[in-house]
Every structure is written in C-alpha cells, then in structure tokens.
N, C-alpha and C. Protein backbone atom coordinates (compact mmCIF):
# COMPACT_ATOMS: atom_id res chain seq x y z
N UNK A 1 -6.00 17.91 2.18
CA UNK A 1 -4.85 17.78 1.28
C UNK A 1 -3.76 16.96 1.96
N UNK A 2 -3.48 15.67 1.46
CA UNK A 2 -2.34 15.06 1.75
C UNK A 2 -1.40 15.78 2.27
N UNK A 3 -0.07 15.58 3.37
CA UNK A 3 1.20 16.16 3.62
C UNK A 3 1.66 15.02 2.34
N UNK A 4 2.65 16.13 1.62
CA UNK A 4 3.36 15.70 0.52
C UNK A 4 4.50 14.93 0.86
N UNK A 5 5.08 14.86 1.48
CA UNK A 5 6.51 14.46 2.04
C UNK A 5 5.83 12.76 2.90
N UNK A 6 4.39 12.91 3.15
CA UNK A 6 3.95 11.69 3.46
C UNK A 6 3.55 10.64 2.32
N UNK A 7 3.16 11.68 1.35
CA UNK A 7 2.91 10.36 0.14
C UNK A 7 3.88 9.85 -0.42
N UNK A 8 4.94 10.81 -0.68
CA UNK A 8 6.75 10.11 -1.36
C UNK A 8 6.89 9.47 -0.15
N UNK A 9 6.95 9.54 0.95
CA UNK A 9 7.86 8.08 2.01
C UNK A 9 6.35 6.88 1.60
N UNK A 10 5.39 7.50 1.53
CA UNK A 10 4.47 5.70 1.18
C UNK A 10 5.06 5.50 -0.10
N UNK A 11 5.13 6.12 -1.38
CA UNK A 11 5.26 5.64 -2.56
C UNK A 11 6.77 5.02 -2.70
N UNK A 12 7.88 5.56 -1.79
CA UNK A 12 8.97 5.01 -1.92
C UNK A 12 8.98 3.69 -0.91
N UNK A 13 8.25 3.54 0.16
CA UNK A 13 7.70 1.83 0.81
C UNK A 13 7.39 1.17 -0.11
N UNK A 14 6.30 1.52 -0.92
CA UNK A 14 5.43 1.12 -2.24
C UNK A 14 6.76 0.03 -3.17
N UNK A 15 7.08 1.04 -3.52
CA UNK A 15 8.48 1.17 -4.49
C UNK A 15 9.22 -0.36 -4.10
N UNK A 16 9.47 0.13 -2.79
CA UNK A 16 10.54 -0.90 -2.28
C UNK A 16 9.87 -2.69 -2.42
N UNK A 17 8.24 -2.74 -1.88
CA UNK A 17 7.63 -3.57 -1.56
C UNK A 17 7.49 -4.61 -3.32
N UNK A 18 7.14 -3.02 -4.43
CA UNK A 18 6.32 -3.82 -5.66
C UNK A 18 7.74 -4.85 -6.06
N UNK A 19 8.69 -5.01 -6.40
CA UNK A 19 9.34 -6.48 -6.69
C UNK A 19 8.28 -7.53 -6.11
N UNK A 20 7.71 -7.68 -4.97
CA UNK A 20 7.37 -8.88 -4.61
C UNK A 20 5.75 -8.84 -4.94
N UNK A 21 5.36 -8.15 -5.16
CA UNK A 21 3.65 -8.48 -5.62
C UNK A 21 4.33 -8.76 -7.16
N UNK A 22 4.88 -8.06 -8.15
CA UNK A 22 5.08 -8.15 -9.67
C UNK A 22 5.49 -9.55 -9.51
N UNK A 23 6.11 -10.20 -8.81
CA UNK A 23 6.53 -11.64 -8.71
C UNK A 23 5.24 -12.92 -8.66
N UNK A 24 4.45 -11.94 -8.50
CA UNK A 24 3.22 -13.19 -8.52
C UNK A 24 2.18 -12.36 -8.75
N UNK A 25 2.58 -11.29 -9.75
CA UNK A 25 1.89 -11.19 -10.74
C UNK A 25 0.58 -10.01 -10.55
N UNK A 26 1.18 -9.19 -9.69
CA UNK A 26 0.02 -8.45 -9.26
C UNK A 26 1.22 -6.72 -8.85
N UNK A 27 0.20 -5.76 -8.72
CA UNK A 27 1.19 -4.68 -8.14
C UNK A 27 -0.25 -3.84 -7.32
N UNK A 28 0.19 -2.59 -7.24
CA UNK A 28 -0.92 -2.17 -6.03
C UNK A 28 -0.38 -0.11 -6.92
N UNK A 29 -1.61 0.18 -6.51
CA UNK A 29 -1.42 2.07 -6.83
C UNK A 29 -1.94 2.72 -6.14
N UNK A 30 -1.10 3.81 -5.36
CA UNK A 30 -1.15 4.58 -4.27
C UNK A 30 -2.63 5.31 -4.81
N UNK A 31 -3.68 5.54 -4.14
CA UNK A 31 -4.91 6.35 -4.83
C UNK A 31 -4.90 7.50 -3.98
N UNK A 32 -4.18 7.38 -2.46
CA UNK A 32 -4.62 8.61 -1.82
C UNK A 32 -3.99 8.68 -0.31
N UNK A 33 -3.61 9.54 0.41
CA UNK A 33 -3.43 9.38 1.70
C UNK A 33 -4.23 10.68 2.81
N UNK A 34 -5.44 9.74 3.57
CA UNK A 34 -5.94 11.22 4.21
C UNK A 34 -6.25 10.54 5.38
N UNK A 35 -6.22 11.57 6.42
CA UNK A 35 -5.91 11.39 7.55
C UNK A 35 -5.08 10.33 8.36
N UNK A 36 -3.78 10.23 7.47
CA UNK A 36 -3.00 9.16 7.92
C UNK A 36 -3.58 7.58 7.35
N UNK A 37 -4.70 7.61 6.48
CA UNK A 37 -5.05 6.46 6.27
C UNK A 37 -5.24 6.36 4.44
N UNK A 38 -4.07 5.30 4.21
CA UNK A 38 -3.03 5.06 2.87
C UNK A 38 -4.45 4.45 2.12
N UNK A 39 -4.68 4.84 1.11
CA UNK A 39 -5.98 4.27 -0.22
C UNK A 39 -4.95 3.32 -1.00
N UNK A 40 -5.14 2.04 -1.43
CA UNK A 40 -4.53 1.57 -2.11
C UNK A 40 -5.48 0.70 -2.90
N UNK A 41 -5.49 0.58 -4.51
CA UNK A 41 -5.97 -0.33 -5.50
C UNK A 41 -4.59 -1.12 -5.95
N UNK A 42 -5.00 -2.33 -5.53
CA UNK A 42 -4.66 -3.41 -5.67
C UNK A 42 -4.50 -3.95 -7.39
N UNK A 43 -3.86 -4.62 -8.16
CA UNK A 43 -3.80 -4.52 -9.57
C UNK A 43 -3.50 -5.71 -9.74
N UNK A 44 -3.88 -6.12 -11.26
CA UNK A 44 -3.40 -7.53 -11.37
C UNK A 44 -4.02 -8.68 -10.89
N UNK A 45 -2.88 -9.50 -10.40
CA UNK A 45 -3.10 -11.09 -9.78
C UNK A 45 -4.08 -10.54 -8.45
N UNK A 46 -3.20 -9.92 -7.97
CA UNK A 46 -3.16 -9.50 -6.06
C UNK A 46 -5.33 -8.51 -6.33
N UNK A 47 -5.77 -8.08 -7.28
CA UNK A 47 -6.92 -7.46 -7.28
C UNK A 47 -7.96 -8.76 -6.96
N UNK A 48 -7.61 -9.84 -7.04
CA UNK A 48 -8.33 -11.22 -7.23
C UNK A 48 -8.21 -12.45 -6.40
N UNK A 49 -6.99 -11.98 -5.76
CA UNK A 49 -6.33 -13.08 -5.50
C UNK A 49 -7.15 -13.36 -3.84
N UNK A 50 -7.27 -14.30 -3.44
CA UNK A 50 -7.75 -14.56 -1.68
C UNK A 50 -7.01 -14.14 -0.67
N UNK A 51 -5.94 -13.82 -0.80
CA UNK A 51 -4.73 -14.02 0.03
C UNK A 51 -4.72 -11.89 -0.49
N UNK A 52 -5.32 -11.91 -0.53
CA UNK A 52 -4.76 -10.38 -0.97
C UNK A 52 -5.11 -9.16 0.37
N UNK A 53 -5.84 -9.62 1.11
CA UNK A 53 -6.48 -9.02 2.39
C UNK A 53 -4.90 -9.60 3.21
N UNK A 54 -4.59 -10.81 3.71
CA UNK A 54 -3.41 -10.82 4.11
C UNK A 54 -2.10 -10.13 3.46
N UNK A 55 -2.01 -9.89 2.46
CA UNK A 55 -1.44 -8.71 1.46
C UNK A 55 -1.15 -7.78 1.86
N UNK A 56 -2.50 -7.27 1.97
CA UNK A 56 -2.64 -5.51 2.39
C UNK A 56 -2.49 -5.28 3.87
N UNK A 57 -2.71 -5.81 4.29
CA UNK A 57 -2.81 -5.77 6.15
C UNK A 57 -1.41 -6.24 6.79
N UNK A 58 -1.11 -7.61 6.60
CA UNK A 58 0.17 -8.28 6.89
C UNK A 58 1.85 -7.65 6.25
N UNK A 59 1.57 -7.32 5.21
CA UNK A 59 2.55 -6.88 4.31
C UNK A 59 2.24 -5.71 3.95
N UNK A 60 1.80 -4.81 3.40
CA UNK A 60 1.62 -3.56 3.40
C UNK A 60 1.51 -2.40 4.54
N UNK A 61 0.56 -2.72 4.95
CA UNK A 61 0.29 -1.81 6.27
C UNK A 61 1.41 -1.84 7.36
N UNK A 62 1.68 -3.10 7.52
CA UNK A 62 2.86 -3.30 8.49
C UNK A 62 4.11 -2.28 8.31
N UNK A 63 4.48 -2.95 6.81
CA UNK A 63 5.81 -1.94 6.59
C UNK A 63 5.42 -0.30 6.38
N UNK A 64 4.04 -0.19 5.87
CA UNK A 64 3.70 1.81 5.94
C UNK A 64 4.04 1.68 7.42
N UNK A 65 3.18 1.36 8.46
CA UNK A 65 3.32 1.69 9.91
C UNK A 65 4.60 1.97 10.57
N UNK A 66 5.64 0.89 9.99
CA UNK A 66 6.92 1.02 10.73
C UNK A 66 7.84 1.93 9.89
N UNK A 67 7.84 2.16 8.57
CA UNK A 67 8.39 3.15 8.05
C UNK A 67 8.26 4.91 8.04
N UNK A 68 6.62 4.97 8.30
CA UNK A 68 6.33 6.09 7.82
C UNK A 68 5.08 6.80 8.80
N UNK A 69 6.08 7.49 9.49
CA UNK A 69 5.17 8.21 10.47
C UNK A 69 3.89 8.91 10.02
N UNK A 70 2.75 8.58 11.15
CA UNK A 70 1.73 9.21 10.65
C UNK A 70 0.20 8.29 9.98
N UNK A 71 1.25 7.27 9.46
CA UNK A 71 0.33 5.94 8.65
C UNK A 71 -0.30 5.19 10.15
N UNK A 72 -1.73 5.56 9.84
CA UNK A 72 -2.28 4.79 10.87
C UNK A 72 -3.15 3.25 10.30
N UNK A 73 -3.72 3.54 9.04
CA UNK A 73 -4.08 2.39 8.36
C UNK A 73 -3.89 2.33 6.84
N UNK A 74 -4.38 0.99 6.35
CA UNK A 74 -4.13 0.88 4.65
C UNK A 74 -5.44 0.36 4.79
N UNK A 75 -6.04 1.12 3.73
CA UNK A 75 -7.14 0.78 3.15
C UNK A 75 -7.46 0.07 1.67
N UNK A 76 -8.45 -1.06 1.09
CA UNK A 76 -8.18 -1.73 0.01
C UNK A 76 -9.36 -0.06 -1.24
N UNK A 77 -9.14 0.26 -1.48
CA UNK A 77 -10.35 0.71 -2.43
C UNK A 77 -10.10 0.37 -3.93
N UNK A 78 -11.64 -0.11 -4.49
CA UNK A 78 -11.89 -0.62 -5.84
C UNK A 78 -12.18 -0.14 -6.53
C-alpha cells in the first residue's frame, strides 16, 4: 500500500509539471507508487511522441527525486 502523503507530494509535482506537457499536447496519470518507484501513463502527444523517454527520465523523475523523498524511480507503464 502506497504511503499516502507520498502520492499527494508526486501528484502535486505532477500538478506543478502538467502546464508544460498540455503545452505540446500531451499530459501523464499518476497509476501508482510502490516501493518508492512512481507508475506513470503517459497521455496524449507525450504517449507517442520520441522524445517522451527524455520526458519521463530528464523531466519527470528528476523533479519527483528532488522534491519528494523516497522517489527512487519513474517508471513509463502502458
């Protein structure tokens, strides 16, 4: 079972981040967080897009890691 207080600090990163995926046309949905490692489906543009692995890794994961204790990885699931 997820720590709860860990999925609101990812969903409020989330939060902060989606302006810039909706900007090109894509957004992302929290699916899960277990053992420190964030499930995310990708939506939209960004589900398709090439550049979407630099997405999730470069831009996502980065800011879970430095925001939100505990986040050890982001994972893409489809």
């Amino acid at each position: 079972m997820p720590d709860k207080d860990m999925l609101e600090q990812v969903q409020e990163v989330l939060d902060k981040l989606r302006p810039f995926l909706l900007r090109d046309g894509g957004d992302c949905e929290l699916v899960d967080v277990e053992d420190g490692i964030v499930k995310l489906r990708l939506l939209g543009a960004c589900g398709s897009c090439p550049s979407s692995t630099i997405t999730l890794k470069a831009g996502i994961e980065r800011a879970l890691l430095e925001e939100v204790p505990g986040v050890v990885e982001v994972e893409q699931v489809f």
